[in-house]
C-alpha atoms as a PDB file:
ATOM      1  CA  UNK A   1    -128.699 221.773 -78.903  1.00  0.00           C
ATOM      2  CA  UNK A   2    -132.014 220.631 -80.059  1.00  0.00           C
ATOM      3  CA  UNK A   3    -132.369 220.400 -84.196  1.00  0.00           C
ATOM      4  CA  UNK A   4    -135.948 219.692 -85.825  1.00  0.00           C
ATOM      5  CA  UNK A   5    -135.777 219.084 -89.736  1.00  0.00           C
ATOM      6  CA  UNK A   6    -138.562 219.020 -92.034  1.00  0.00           C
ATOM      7  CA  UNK A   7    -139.437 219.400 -95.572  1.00  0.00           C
ATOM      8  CA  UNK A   8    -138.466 216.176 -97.098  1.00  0.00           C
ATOM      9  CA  UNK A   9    -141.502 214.642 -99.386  1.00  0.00           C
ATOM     10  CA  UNK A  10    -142.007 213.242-102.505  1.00  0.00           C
ATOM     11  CA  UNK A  11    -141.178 214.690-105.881  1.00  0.00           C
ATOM     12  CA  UNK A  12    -140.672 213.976-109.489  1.00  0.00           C
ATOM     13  CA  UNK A  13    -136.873 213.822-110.914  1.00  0.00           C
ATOM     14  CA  UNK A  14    -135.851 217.164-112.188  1.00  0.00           C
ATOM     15  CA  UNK A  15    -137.418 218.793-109.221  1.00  0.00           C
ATOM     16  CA  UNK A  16    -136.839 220.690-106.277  1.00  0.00           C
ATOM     17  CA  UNK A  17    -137.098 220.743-102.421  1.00  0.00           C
ATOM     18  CA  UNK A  18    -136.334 222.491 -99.095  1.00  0.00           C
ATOM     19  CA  UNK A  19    -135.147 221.283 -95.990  1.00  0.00           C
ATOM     20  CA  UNK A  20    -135.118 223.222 -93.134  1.00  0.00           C
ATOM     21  CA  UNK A  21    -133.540 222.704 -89.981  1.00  0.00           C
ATOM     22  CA  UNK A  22    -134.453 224.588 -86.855  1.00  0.00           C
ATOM     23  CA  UNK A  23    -132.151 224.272 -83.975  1.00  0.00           C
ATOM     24  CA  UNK A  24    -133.109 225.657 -80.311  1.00  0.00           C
ATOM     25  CA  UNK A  25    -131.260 225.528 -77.137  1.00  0.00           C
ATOM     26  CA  UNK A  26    -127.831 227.275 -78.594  1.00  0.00           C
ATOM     27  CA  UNK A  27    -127.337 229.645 -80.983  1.00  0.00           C
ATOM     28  CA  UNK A  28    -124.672 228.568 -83.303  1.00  0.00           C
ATOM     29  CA  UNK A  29    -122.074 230.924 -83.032  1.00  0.00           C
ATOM     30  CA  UNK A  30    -118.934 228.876 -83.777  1.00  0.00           C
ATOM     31  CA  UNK A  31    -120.412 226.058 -85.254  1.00  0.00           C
ATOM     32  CA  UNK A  32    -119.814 223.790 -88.384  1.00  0.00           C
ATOM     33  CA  UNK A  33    -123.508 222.806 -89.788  1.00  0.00           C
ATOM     34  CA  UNK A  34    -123.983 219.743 -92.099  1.00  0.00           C
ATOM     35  CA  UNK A  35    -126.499 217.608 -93.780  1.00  0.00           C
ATOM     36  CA  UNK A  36    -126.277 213.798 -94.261  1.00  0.00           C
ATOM     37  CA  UNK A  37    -128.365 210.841 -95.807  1.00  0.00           C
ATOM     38  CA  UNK A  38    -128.894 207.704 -95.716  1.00  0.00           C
ATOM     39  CA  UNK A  39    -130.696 205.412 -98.366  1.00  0.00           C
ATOM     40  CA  UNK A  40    -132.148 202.381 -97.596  1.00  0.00           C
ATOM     41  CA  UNK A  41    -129.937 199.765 -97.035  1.00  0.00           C
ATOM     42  CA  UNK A  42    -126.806 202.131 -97.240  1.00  0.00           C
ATOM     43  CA  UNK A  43    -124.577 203.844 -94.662  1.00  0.00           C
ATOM     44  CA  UNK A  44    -124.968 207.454 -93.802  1.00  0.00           C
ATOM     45  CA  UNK A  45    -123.114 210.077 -96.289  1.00  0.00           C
ATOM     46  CA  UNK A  46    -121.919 213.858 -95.996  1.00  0.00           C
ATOM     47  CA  UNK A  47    -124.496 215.986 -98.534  1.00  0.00           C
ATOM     48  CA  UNK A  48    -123.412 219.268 -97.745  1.00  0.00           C
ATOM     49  CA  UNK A  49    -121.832 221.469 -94.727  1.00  0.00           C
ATOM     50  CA  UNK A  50    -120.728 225.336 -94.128  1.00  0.00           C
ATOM     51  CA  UNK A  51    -119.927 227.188 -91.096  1.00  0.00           C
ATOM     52  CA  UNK A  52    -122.175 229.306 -89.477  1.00  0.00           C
ATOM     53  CA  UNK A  53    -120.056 232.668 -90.575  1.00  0.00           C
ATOM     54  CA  UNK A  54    -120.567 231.578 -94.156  1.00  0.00           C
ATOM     55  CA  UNK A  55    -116.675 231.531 -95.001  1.00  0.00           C
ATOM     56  CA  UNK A  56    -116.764 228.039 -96.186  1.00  0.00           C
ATOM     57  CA  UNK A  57    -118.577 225.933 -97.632  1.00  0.00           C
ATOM     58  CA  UNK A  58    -118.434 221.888 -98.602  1.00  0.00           C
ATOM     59  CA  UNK A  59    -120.698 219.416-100.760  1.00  0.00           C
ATOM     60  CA  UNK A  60    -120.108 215.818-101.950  1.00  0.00           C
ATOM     61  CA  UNK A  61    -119.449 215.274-105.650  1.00  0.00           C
ATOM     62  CA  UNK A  62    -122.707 213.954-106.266  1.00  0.00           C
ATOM     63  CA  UNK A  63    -124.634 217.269-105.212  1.00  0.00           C
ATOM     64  CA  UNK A  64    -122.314 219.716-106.183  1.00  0.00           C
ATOM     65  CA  UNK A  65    -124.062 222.346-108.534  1.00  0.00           C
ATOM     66  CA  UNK A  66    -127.471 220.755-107.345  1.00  0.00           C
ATOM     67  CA  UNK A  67    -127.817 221.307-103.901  1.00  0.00           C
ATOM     68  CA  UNK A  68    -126.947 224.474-101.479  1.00  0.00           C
ATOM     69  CA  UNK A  69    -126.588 224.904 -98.016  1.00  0.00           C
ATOM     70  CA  UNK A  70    -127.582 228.260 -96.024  1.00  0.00           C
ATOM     71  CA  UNK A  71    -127.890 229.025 -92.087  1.00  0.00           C
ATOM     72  CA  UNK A  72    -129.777 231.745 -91.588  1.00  0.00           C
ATOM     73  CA  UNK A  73    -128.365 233.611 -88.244  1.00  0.00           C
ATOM     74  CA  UNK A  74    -131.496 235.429 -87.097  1.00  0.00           C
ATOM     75  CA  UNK A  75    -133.910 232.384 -87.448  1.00  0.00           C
ATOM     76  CA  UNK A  76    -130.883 230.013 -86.241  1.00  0.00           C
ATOM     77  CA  UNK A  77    -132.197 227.886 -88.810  1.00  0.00           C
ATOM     78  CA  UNK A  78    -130.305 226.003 -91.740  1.00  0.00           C
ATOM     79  CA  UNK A  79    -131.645 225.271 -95.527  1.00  0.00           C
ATOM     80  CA  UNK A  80    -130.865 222.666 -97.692  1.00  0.00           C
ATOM     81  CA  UNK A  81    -132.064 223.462-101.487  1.00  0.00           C
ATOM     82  CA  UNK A  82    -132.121 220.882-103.687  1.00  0.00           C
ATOM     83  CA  UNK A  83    -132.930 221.086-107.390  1.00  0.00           C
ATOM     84  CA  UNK A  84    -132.537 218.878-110.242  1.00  0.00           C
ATOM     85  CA  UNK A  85    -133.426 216.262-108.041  1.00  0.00           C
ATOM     86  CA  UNK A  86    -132.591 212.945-109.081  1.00  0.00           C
ATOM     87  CA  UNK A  87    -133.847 208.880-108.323  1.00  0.00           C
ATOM     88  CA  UNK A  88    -130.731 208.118-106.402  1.00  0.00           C
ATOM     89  CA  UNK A  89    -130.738 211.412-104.225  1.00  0.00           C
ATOM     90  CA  UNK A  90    -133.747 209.914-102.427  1.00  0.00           C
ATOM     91  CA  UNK A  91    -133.220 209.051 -99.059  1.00  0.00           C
ATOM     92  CA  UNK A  92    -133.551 209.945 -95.320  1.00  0.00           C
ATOM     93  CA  UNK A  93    -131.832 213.266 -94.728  1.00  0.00           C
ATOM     94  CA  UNK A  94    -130.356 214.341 -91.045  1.00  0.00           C
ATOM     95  CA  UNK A  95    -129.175 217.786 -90.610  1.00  0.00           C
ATOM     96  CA  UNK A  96    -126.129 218.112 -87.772  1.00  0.00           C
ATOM     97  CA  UNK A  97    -124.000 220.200 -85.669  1.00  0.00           C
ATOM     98  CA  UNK A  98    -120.827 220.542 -84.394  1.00  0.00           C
ATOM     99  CA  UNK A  99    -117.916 222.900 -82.254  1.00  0.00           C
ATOM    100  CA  UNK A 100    -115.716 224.327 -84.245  1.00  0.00           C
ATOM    101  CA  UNK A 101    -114.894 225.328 -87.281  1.00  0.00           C
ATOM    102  CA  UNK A 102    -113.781 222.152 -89.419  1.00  0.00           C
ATOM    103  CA  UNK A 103    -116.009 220.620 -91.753  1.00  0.00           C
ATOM    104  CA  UNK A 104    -115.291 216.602 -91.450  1.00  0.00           C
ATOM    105  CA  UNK A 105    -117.443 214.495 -93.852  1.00  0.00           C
ATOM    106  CA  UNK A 106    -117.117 211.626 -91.689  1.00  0.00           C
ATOM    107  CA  UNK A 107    -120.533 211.417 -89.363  1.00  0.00           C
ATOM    108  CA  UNK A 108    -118.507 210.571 -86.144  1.00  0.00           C
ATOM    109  CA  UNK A 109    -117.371 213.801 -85.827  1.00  0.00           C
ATOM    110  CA  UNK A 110    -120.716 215.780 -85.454  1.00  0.00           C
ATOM    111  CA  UNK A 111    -121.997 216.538 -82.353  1.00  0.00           C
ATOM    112  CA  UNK A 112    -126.091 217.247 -82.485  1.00  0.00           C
ATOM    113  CA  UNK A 113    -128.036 215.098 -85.022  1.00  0.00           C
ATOM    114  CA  UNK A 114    -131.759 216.126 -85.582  1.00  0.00           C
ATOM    115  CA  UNK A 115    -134.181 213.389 -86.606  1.00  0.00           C
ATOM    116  CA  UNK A 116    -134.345 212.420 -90.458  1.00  0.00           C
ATOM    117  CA  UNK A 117    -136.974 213.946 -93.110  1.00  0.00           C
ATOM    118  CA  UNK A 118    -137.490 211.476 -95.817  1.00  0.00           C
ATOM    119  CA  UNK A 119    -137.270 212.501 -99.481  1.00  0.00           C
ATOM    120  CA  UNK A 120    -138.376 210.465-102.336  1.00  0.00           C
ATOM    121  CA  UNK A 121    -137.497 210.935-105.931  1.00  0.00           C
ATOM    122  CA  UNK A 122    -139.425 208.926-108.544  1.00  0.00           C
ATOM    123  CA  UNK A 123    -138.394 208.936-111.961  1.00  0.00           C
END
């Protein structure tokens, strides 16, 4: 499985931005789908993750409300929306896969890692 993500940029706090995430190779038909970040200087943290048949969902504490996760099926593609963006939400954002239906925060346990899109929130 081959994931491309793009989107990231810069943006004022308050604001809002896509990610996308378009994976080739597999279709994910039993798959758990995530998106990390990492900020500068910090280890990599779970944003967000769902599973492909849209039963459940999963965000971290500091996005809930914010941010949501979608895969669409027929583009294979998944979304992160993020609005109210704040200062501390900027950072280098992966999206990932993985077998299976559990949803583990911890990065170990994902499978397919596409390369990071950098978003920058300025106050």
């Amino acid at each position: 499985v081959q994931l491309q993500a793009s989107g990231g940029g810069s943006v004022q706090a308050g604001g809002s931005l896509r990610l996308s995430c378009a994976a080739s190779g597999r279709t994910f038909v039993t798959y758990g789908v995530a998106w990390f970040r990492q900020a500068q200087g910090e280890e990599r943290e779970f944003v967000a993750a769902m599973t492909t048949s849209g039963s459940s969902r999963s965000y971290s504490d500091s996005v809930q409300g914010r941010f949501t996760i979608n895969y669409d099926r027929a583009r294979n593609m998944v979304s992160l929306q993020m609005n109210r963006l704040r200062p501390d939400d900027t950072a280098v954002y992966y999206c990932a896969a993985r077998d299976g239906w559990e949803l583990p925060r911890g990065d170990y346990a994902w499978n397919y890692w596409g390369q990071g899109t950098l978003v920058t929130v300025s106050s």
